[in-house]
Protein backbone atom coordinates (compact mmCIF):
# COMPACT_ATOMS: atom_id res chain seq x y z
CA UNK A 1 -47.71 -48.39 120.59
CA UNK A 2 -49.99 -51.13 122.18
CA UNK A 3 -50.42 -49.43 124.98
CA UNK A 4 -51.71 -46.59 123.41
CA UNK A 5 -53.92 -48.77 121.46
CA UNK A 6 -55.48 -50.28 124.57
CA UNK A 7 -56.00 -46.95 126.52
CA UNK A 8 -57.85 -46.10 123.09
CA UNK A 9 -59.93 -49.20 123.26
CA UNK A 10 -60.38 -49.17 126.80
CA UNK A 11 -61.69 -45.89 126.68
CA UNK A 12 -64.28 -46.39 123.90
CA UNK A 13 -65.20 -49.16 125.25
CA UNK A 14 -65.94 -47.52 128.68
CA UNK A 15 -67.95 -45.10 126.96
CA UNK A 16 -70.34 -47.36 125.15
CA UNK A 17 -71.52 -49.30 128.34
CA UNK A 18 -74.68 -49.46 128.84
CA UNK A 19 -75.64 -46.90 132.04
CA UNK A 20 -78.24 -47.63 134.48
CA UNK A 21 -80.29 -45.31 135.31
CA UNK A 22 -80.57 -44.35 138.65
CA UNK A 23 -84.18 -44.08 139.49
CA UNK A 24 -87.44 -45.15 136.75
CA UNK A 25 -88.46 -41.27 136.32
CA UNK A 26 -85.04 -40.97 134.49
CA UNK A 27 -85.31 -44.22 132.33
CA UNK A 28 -88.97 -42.35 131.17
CA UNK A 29 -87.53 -39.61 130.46
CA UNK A 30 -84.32 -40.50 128.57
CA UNK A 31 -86.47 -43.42 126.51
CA UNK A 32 -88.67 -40.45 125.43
CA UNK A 33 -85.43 -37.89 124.95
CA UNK A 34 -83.70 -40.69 122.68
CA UNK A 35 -86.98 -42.69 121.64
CA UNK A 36 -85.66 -45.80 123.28
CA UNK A 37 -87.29 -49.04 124.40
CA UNK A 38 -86.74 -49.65 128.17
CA UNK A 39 -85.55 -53.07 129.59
CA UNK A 40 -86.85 -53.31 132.85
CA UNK A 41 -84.96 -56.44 135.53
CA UNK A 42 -86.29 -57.58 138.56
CA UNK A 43 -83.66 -58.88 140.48
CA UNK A 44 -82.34 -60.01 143.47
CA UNK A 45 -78.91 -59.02 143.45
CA UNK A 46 -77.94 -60.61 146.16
CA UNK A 47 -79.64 -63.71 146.94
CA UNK A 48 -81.30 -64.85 143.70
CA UNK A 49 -78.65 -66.86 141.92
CA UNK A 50 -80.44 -66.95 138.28
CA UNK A 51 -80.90 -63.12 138.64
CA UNK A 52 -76.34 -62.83 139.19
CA UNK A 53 -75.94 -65.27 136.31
CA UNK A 54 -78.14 -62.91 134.31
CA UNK A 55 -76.30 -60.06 135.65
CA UNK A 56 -73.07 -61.61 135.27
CA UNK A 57 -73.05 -63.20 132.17
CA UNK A 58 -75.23 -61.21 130.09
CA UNK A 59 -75.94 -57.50 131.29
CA UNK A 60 -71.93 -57.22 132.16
CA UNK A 61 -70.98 -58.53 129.18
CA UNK A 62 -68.84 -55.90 126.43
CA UNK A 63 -71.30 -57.09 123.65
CA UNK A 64 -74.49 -56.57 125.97
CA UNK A 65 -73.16 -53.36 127.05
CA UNK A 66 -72.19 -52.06 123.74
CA UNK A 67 -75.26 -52.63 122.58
CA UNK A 68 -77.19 -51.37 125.11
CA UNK A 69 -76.16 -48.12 124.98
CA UNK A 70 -77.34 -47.67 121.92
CA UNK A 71 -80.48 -49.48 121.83
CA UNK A 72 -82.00 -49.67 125.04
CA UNK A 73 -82.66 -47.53 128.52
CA UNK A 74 -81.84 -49.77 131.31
CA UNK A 75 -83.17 -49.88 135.25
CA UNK A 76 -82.71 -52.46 137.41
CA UNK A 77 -85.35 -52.55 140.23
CA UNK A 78 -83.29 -54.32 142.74
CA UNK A 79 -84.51 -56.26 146.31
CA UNK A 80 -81.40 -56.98 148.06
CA UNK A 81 -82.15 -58.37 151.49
CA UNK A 82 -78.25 -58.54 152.54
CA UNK A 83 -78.74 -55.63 155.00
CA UNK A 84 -75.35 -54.27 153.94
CA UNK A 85 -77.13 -54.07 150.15
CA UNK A 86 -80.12 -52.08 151.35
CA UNK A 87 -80.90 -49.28 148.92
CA UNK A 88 -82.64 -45.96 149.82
CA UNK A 89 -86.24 -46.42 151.25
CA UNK A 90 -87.17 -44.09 148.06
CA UNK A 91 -85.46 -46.27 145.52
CA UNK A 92 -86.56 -49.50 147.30
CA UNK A 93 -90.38 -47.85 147.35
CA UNK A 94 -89.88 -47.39 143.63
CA UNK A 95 -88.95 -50.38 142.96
CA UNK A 96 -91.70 -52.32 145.29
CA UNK A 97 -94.21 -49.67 142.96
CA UNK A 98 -93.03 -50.70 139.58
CA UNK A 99 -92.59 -54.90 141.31
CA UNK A 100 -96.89 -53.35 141.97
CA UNK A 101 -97.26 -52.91 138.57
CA UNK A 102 -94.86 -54.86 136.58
CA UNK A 103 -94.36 -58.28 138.75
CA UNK A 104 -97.10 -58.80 140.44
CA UNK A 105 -96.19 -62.39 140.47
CA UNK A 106 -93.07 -61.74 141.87
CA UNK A 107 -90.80 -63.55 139.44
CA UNK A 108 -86.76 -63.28 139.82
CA UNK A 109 -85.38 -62.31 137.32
CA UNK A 110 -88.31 -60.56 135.14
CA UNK A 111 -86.82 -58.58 132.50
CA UNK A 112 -89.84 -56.66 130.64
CA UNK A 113 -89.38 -54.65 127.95
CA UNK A 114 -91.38 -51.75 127.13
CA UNK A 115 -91.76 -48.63 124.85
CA UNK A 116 -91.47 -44.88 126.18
CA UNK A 117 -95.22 -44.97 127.11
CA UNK A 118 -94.94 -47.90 129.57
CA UNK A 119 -96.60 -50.40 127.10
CA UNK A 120 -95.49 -53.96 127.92
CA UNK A 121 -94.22 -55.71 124.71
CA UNK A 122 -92.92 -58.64 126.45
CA UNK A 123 -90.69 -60.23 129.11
CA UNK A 124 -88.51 -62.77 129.92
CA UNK A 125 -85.81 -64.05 131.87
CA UNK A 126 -83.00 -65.94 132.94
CA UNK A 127 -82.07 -68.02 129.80
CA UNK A 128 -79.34 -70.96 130.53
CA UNK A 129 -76.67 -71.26 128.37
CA UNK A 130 -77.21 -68.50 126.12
CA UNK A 131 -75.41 -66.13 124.98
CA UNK A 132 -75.35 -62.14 125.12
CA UNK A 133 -75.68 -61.98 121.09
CA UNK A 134 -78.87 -64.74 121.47
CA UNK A 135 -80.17 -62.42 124.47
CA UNK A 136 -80.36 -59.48 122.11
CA UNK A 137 -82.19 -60.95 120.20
CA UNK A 138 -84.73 -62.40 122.19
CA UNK A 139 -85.36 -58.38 123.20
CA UNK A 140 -85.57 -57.51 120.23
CA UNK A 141 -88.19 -59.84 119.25
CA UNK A 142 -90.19 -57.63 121.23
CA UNK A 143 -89.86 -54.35 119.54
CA UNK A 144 -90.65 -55.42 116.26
């Protein structure tokens, strides 16, 4: 019986995480399908050690992900410089575009929220010692 129990929870819990979307034309379109604020990160994935704390103790959490994929569209414009970690030169042009646009101070990590028309309604970033429930929140100061 507990083993049922955890395939059960396992499985809704793999369906409520938050998904990614692969490229920003997608994130537009699925914030204004689902009327959805997006959260847009910055991040060096693999060299900027705020920006994997983020990541790894916040954005991977169950309670960040649950949430997420109900609340928010998510993209992560990633710069990798590990050349094993490159991304697609149309992907990494994206993201240098939206970095144009969006980060034009070139902060790591930038996490910018904004509605389905591209308005900014604030940003922020790596937060020590916080916690995915308090990161919420802090988004969601922005959207009201």
């Amino acid at each position: 019986m507990k083993k049922i129990i955890y395939i059960l929870l396992f499985a809704c819990t793999g369906m409520l995480q938050a998904q990614w979307q692969e490229n920003f034309d997608n994130a537009l379109k699925k914030a204004a399908t689902e009327d959805k604020p997006i959260v847009l990160v910055f991040s060096g994935s693999d060299w900027c050690a705020p920006c994997i704390r983020l990541k790894r103790h916040i954005f991977d959490s169950e309670e960040f992900q649950a949430y997420a994929a109900e609340n928010y569209v998510m993209y992560d414009a990633d710069f990798p410089r590990k050349k094993q970690n490159k991304l697609p030169e149309e992907k990494m042009n994206q993201n240098k575009s939206l970095a144009e646009k969006y980060n034009p101070k070139g902060y790591f990590p930038l996490v910018v929220v904004m509605d389905k028309d591209q308005n900014v309604l604030g940003t922020t970033g790596f937060v020590a010692r916080t916690s995915p429930e308090k990161y919420i929140k802090t988004l969601n100061k922005f959207l009201k």
